[in-house]
PDB file of N, CA and C in Angstrom:
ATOM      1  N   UNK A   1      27.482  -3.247 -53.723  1.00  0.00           N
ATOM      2  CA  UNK A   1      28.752  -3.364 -53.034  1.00  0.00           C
ATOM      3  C   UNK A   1      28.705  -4.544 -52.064  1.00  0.00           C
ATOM      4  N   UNK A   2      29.906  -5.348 -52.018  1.00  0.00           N
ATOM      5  CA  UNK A   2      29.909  -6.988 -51.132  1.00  0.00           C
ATOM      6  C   UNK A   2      31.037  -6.354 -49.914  1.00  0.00           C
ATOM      7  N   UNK A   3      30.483  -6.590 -48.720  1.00  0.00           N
ATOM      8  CA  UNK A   3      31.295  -6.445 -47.484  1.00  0.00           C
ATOM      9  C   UNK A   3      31.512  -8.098 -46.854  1.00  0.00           C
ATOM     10  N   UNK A   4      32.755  -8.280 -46.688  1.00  0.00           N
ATOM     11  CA  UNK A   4      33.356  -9.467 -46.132  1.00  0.00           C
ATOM     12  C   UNK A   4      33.259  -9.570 -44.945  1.00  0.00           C
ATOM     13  N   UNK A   5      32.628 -10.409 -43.995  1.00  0.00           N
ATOM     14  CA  UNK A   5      32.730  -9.976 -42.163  1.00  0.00           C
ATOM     15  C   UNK A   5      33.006 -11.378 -41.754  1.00  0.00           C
ATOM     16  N   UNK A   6      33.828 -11.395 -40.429  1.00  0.00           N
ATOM     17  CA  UNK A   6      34.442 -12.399 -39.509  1.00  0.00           C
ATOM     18  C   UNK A   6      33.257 -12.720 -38.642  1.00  0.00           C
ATOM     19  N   UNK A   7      32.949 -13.721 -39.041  1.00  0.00           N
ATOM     20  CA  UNK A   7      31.579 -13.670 -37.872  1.00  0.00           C
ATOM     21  C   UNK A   7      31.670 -15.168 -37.056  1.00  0.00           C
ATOM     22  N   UNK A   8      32.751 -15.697 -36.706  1.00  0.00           N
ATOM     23  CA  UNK A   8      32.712 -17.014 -35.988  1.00  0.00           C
ATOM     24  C   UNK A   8      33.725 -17.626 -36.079  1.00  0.00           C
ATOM     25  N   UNK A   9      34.491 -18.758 -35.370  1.00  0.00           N
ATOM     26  CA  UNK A   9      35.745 -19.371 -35.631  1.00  0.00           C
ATOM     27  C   UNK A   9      34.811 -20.836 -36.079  1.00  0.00           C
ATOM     28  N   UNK A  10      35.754 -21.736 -36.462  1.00  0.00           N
ATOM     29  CA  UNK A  10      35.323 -23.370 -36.858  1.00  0.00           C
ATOM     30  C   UNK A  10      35.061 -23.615 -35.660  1.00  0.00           C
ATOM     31  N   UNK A  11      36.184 -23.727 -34.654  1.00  0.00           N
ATOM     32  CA  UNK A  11      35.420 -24.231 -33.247  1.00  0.00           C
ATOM     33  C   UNK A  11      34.154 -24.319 -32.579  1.00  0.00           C
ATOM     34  N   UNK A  12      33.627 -23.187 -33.003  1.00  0.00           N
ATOM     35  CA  UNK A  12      32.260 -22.491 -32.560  1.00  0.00           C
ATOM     36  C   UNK A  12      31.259 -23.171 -32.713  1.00  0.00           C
ATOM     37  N   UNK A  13      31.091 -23.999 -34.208  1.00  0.00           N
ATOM     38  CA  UNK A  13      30.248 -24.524 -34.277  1.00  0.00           C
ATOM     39  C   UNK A  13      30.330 -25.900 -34.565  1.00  0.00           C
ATOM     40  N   UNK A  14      29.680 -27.003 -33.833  1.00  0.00           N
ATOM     41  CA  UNK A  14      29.331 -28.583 -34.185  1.00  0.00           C
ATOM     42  C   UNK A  14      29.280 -28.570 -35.581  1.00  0.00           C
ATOM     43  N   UNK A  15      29.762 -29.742 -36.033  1.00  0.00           N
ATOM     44  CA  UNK A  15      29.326 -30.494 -37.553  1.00  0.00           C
ATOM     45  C   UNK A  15      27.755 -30.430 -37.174  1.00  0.00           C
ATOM     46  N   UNK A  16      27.298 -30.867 -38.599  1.00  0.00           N
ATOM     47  CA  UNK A  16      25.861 -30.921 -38.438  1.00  0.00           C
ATOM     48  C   UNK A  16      25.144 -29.702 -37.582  1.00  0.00           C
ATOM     49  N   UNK A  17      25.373 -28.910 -37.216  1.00  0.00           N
ATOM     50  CA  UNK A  17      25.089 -27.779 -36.395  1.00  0.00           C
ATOM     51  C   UNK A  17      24.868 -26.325 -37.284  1.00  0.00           C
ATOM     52  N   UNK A  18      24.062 -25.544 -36.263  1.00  0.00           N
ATOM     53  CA  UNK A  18      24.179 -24.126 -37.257  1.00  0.00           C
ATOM     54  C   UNK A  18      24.258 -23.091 -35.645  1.00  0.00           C
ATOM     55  N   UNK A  19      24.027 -21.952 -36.335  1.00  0.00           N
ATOM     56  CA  UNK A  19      24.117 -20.462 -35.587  1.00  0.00           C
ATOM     57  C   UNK A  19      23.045 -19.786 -36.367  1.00  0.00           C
ATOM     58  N   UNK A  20      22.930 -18.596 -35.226  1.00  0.00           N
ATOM     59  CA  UNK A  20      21.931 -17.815 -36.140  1.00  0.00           C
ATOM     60  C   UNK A  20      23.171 -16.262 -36.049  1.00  0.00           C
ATOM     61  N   UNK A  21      22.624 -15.397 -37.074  1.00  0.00           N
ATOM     62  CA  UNK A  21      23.922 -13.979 -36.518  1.00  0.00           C
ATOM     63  C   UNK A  21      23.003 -13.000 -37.167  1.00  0.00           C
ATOM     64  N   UNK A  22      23.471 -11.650 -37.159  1.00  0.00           N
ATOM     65  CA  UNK A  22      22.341 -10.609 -37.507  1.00  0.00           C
ATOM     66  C   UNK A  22      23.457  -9.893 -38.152  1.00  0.00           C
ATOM     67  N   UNK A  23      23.674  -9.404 -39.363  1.00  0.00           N
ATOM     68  CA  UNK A  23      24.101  -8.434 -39.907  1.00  0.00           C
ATOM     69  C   UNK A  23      23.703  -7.801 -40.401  1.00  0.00           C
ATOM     70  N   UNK A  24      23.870  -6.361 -39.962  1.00  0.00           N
ATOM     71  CA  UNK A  24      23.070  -4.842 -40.466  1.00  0.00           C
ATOM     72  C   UNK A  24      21.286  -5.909 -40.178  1.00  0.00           C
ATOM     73  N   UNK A  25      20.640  -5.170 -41.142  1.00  0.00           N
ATOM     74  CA  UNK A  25      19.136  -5.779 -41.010  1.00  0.00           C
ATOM     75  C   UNK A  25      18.726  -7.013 -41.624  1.00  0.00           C
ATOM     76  N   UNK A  26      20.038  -8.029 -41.611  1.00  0.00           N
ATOM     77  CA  UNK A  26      19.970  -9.255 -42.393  1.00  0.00           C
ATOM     78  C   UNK A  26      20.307 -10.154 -40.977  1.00  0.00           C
ATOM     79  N   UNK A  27      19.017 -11.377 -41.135  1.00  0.00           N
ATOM     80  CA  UNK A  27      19.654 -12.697 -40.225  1.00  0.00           C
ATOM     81  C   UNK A  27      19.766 -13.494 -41.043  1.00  0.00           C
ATOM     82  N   UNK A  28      21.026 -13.692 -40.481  1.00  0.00           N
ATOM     83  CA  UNK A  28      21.702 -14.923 -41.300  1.00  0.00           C
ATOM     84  C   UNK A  28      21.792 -16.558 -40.400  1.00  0.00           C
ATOM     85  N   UNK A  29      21.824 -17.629 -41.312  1.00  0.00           N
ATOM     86  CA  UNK A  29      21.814 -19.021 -40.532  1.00  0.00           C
ATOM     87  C   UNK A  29      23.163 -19.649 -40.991  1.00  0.00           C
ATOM     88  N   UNK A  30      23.735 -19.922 -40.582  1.00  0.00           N
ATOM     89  CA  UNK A  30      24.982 -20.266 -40.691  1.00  0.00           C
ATOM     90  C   UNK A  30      25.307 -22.313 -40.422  1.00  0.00           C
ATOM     91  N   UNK A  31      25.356 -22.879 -41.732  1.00  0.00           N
ATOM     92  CA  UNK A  31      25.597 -24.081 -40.755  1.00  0.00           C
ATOM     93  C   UNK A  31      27.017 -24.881 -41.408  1.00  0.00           C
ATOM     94  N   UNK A  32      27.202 -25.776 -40.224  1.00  0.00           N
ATOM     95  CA  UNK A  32      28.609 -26.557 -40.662  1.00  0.00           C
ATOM     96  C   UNK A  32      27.993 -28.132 -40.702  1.00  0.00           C
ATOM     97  N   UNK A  33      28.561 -28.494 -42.140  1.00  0.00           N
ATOM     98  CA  UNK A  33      28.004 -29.981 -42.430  1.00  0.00           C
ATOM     99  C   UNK A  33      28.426 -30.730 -42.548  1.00  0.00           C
ATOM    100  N   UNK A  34      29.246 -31.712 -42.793  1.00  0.00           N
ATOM    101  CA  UNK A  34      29.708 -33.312 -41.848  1.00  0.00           C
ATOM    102  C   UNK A  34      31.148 -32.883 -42.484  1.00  0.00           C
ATOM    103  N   UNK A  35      31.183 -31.853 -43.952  1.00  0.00           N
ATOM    104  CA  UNK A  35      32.146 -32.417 -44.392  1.00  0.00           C
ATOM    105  C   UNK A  35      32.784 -30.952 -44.183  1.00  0.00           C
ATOM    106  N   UNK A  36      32.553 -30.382 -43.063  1.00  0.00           N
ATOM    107  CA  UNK A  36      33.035 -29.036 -42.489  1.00  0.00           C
ATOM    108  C   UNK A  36      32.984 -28.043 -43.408  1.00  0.00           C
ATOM    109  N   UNK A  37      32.063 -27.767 -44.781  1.00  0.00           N
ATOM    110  CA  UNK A  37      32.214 -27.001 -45.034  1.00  0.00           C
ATOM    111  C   UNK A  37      31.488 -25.893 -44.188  1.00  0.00           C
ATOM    112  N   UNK A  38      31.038 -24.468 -44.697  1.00  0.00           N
ATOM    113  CA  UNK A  38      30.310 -23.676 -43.887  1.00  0.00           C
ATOM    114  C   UNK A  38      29.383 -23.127 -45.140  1.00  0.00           C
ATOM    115  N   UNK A  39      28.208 -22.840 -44.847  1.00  0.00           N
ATOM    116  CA  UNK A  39      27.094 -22.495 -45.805  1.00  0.00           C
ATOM    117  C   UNK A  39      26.237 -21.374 -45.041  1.00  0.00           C
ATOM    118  N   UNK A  40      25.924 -20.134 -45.483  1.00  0.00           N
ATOM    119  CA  UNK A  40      25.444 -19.676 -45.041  1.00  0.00           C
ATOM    120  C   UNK A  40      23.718 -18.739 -45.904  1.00  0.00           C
ATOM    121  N   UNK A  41      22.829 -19.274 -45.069  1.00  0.00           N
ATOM    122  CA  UNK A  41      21.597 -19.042 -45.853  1.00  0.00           C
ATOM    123  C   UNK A  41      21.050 -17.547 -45.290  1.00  0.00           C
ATOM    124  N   UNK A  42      19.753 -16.982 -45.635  1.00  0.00           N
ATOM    125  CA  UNK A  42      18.884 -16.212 -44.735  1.00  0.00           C
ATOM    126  C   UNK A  42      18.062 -17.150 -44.422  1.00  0.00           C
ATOM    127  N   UNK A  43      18.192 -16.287 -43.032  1.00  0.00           N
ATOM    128  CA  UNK A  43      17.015 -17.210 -41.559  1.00  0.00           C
ATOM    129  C   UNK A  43      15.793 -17.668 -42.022  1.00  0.00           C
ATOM    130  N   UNK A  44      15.318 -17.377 -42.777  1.00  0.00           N
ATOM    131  CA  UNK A  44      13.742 -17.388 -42.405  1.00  0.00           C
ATOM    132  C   UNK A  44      13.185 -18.171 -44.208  1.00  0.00           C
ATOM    133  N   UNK A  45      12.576 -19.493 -43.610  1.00  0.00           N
ATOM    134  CA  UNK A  45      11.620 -19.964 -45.008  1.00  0.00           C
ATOM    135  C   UNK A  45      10.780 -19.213 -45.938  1.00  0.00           C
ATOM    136  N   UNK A  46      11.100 -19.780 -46.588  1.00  0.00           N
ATOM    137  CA  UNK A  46      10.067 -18.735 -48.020  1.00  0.00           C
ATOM    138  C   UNK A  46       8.616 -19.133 -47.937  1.00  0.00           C
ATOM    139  N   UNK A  47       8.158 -19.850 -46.920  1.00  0.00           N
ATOM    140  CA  UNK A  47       6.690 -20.469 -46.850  1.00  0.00           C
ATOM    141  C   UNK A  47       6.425 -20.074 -45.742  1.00  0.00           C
ATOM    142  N   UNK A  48       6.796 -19.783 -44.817  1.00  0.00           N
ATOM    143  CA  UNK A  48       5.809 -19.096 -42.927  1.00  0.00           C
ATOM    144  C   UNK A  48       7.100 -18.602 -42.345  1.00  0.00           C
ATOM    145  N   UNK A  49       8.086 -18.438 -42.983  1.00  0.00           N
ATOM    146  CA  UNK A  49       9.153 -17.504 -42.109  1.00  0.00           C
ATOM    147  C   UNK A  49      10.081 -18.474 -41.115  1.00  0.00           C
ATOM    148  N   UNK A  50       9.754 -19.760 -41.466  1.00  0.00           N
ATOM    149  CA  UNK A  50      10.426 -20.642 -39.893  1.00  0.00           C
ATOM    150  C   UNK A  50      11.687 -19.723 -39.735  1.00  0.00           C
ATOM    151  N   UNK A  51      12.619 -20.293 -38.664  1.00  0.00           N
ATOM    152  CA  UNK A  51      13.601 -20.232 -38.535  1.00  0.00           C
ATOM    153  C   UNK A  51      14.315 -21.397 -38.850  1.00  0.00           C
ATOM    154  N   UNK A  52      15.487 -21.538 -40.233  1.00  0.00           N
ATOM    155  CA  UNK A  52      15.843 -22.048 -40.489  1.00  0.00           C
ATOM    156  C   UNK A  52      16.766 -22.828 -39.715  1.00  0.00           C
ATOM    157  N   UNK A  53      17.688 -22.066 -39.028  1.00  0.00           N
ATOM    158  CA  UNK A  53      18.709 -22.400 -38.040  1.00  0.00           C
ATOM    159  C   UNK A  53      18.357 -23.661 -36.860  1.00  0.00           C
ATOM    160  N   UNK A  54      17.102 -23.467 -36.867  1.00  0.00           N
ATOM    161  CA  UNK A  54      15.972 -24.269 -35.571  1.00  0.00           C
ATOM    162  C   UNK A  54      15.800 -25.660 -36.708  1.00  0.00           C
ATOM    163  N   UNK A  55      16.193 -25.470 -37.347  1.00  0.00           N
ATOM    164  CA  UNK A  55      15.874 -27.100 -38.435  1.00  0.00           C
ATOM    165  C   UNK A  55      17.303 -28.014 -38.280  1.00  0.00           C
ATOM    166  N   UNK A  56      16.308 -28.863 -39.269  1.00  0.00           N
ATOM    167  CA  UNK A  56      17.477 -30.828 -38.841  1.00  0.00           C
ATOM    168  C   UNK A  56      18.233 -30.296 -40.458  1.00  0.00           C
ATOM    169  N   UNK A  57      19.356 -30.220 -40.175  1.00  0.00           N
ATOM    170  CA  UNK A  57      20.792 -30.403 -41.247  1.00  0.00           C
ATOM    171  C   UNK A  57      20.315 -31.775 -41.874  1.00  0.00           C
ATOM    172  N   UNK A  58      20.120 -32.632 -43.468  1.00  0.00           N
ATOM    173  CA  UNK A  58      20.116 -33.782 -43.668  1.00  0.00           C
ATOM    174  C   UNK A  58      21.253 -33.520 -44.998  1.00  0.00           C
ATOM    175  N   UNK A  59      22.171 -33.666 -44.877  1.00  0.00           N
ATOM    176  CA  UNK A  59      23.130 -33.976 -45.955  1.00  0.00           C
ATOM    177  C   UNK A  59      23.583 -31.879 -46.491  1.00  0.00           C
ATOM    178  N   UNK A  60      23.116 -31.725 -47.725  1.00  0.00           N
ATOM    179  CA  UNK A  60      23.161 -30.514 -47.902  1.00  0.00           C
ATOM    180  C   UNK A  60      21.921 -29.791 -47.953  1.00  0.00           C
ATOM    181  N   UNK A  61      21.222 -30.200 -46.892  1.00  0.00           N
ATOM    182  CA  UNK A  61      19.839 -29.708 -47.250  1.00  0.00           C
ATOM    183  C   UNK A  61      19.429 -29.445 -45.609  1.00  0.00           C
ATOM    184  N   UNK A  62      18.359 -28.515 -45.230  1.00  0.00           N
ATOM    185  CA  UNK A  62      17.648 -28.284 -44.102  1.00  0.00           C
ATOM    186  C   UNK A  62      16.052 -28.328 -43.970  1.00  0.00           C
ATOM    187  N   UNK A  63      15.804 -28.539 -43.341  1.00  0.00           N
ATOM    188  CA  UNK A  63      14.000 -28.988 -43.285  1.00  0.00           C
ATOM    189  C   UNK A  63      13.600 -27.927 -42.240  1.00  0.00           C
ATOM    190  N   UNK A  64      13.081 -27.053 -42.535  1.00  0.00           N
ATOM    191  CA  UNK A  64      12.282 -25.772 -41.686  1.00  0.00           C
ATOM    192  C   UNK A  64      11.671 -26.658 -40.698  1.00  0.00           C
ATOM    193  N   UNK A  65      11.731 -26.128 -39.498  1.00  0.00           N
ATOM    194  CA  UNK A  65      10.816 -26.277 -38.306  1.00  0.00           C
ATOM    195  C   UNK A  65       9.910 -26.417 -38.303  1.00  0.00           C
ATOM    196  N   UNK A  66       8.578 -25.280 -38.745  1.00  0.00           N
ATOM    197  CA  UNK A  66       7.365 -25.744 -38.978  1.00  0.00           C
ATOM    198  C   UNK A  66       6.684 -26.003 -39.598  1.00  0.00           C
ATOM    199  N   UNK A  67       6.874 -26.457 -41.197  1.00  0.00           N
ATOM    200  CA  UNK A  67       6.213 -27.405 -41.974  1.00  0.00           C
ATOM    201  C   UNK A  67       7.126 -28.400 -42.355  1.00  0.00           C
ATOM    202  N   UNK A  68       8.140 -28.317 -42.526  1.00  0.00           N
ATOM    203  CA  UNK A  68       9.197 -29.377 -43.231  1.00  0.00           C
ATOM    204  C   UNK A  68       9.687 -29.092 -44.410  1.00  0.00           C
ATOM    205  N   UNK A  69       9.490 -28.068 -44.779  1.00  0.00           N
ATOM    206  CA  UNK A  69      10.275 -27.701 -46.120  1.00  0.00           C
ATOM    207  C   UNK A  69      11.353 -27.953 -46.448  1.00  0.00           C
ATOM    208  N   UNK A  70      11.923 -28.635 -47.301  1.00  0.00           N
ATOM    209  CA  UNK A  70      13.096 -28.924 -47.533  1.00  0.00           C
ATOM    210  C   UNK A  70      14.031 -28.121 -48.209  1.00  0.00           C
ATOM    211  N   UNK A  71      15.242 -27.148 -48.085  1.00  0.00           N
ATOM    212  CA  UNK A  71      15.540 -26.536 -48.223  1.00  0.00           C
ATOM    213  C   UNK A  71      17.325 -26.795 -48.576  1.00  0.00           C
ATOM    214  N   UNK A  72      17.593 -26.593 -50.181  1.00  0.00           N
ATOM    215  CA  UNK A  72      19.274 -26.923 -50.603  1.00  0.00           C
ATOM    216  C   UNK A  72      19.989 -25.417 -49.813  1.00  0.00           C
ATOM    217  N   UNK A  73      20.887 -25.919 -49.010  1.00  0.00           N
ATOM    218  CA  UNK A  73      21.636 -24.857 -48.454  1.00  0.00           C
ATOM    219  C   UNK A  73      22.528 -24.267 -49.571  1.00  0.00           C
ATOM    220  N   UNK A  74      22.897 -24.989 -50.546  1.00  0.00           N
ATOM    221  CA  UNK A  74      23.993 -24.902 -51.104  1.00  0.00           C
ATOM    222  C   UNK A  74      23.193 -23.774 -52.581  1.00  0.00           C
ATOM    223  N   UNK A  75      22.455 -23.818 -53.058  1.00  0.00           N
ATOM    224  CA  UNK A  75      21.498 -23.100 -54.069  1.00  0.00           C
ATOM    225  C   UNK A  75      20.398 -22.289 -53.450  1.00  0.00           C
ATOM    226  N   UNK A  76      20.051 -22.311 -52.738  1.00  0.00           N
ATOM    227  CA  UNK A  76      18.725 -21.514 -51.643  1.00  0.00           C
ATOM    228  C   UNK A  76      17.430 -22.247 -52.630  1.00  0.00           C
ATOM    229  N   UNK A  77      17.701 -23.405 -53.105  1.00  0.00           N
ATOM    230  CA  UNK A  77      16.286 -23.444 -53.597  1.00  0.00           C
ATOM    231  C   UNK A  77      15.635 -24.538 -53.009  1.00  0.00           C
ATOM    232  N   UNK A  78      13.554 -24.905 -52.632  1.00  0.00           N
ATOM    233  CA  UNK A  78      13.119 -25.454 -52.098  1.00  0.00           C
ATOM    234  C   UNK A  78      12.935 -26.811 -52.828  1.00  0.00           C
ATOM    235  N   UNK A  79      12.798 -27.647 -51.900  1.00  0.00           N
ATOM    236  CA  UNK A  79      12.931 -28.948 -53.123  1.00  0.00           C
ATOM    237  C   UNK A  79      11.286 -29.168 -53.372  1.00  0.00           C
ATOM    238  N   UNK A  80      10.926 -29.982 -54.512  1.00  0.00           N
ATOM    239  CA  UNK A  80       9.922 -29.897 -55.393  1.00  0.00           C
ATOM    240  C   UNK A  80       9.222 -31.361 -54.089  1.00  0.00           C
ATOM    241  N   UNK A  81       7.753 -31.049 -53.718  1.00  0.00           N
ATOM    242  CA  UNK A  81       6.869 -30.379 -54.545  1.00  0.00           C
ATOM    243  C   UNK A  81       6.822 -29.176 -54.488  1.00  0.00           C
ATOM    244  N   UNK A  82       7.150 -28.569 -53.306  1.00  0.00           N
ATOM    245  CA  UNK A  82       7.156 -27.202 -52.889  1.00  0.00           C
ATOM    246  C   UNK A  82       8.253 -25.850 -53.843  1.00  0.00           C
ATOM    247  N   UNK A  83       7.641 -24.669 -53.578  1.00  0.00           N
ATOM    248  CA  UNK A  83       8.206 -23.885 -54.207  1.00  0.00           C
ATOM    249  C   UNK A  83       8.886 -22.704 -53.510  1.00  0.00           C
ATOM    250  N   UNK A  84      10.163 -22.018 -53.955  1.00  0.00           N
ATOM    251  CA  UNK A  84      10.385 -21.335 -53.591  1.00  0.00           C
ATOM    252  C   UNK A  84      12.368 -21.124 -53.545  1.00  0.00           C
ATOM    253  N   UNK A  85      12.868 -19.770 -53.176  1.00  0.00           N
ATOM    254  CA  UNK A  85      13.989 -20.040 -52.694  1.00  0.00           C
ATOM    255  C   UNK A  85      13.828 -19.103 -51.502  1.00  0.00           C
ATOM    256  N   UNK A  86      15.615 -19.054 -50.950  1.00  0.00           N
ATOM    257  CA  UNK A  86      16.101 -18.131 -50.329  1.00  0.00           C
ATOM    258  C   UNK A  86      17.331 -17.678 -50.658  1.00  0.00           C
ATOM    259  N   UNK A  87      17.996 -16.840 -50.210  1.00  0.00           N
ATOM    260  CA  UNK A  87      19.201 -16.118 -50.451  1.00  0.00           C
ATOM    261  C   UNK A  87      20.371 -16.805 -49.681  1.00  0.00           C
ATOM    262  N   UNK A  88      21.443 -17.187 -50.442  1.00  0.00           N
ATOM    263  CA  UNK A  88      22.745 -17.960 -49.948  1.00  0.00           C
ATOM    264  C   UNK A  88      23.999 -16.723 -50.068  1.00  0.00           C
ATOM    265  N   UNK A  89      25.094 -17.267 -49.074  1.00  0.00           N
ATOM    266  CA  UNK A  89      26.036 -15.790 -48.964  1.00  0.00           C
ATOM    267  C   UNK A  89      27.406 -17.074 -48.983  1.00  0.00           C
ATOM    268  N   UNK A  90      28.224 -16.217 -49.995  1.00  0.00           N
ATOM    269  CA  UNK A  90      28.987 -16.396 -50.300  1.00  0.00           C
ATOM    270  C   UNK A  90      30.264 -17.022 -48.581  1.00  0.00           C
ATOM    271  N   UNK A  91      30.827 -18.166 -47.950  1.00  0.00           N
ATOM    272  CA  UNK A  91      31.736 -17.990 -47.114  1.00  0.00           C
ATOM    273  C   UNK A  91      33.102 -18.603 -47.626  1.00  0.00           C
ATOM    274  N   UNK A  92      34.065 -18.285 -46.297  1.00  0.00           N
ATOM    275  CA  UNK A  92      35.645 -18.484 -46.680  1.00  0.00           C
ATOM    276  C   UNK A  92      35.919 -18.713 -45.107  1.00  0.00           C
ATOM    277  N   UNK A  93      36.849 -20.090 -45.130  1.00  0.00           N
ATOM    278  CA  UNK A  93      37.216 -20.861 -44.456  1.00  0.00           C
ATOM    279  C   UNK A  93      38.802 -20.138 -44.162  1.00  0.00           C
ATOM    280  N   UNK A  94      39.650 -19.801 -42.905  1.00  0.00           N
ATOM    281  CA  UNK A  94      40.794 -19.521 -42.964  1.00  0.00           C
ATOM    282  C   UNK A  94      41.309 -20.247 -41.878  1.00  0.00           C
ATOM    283  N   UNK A  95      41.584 -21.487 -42.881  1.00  0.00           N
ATOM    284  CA  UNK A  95      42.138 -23.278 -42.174  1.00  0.00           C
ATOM    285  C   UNK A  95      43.251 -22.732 -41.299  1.00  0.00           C
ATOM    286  N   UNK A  96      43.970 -22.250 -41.037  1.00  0.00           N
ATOM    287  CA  UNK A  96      44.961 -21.798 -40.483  1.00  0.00           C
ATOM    288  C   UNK A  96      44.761 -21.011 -39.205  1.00  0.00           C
ATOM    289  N   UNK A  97      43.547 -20.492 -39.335  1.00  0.00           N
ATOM    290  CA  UNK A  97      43.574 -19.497 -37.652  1.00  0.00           C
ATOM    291  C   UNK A  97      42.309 -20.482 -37.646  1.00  0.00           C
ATOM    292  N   UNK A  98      41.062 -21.119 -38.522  1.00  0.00           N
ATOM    293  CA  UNK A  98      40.049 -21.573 -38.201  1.00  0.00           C
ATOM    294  C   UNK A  98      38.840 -20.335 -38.447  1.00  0.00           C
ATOM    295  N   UNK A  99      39.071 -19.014 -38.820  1.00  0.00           N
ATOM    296  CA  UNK A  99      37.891 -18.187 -38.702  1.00  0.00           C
ATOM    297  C   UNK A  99      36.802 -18.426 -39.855  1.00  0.00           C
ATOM    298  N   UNK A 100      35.921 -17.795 -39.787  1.00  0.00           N
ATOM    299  CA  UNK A 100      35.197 -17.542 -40.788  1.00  0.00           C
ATOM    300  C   UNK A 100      34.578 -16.257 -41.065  1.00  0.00           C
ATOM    301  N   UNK A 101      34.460 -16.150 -42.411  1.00  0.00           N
ATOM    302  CA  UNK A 101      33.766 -14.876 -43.069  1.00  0.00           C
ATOM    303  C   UNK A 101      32.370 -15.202 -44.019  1.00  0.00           C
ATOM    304  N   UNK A 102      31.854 -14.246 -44.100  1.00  0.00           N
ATOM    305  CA  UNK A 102      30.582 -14.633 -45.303  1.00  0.00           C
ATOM    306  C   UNK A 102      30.792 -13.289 -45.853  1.00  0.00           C
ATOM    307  N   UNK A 103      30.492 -13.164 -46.895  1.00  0.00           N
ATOM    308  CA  UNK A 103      30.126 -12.082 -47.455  1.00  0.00           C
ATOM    309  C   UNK A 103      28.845 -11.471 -48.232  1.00  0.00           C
ATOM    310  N   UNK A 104      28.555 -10.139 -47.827  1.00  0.00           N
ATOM    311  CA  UNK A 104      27.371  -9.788 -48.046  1.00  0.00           C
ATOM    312  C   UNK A 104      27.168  -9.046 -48.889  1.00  0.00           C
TER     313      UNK A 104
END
């Protein structure tokens, strides 16, 4: 079963910027990228747990904090040489009030 939740307005967050949010026993990283879309990953690298959210945004991709893993926001998968993914959540933009939802 997929639950839809309001978890932030556009305002909230910088381009190039993220959030971190906790739903039920899921953290989620939330980021907005030059071209305002919104992408939302789980927190934590598939290689030492970084916190994703704590990483540099480079285009559609994020680089974990403490090794550099490079990470497609948009597919949850790690870029080669390295291996691995994470889990991506579906969001929806509502241009008109500005909110946002992800769904889980």
């Amino acid at each position: 079963m997929t639950t839809k939740f309001l978890i932030a307005n556009l305002s909230d967050i910088d381009v190039k910027s993220s959030r971190k949010l906790k739903i039920d026993d899921k953290e989620i990283a939330l980021f907005r990228l030059s071209d305002n879309s919104i992408l939302a990953v789980d927190n934590k690298c598939p290689h030492k747990g970084g916190q994703l959210s704590e990483g540099m945004v480079c285009g559609t991709a994020v680089h974990c904090p403490l090794h550099d893993w490079k990470i497609d926001l948009r597919s949850g998968r790690v870029h080669e040489p390295d291996e691995g993914c994470i889990t991506t959540y579906k969001t929806e933009i509502d241009h008109e009030s500005g909110s946002i939802y992800v769904t889980i």
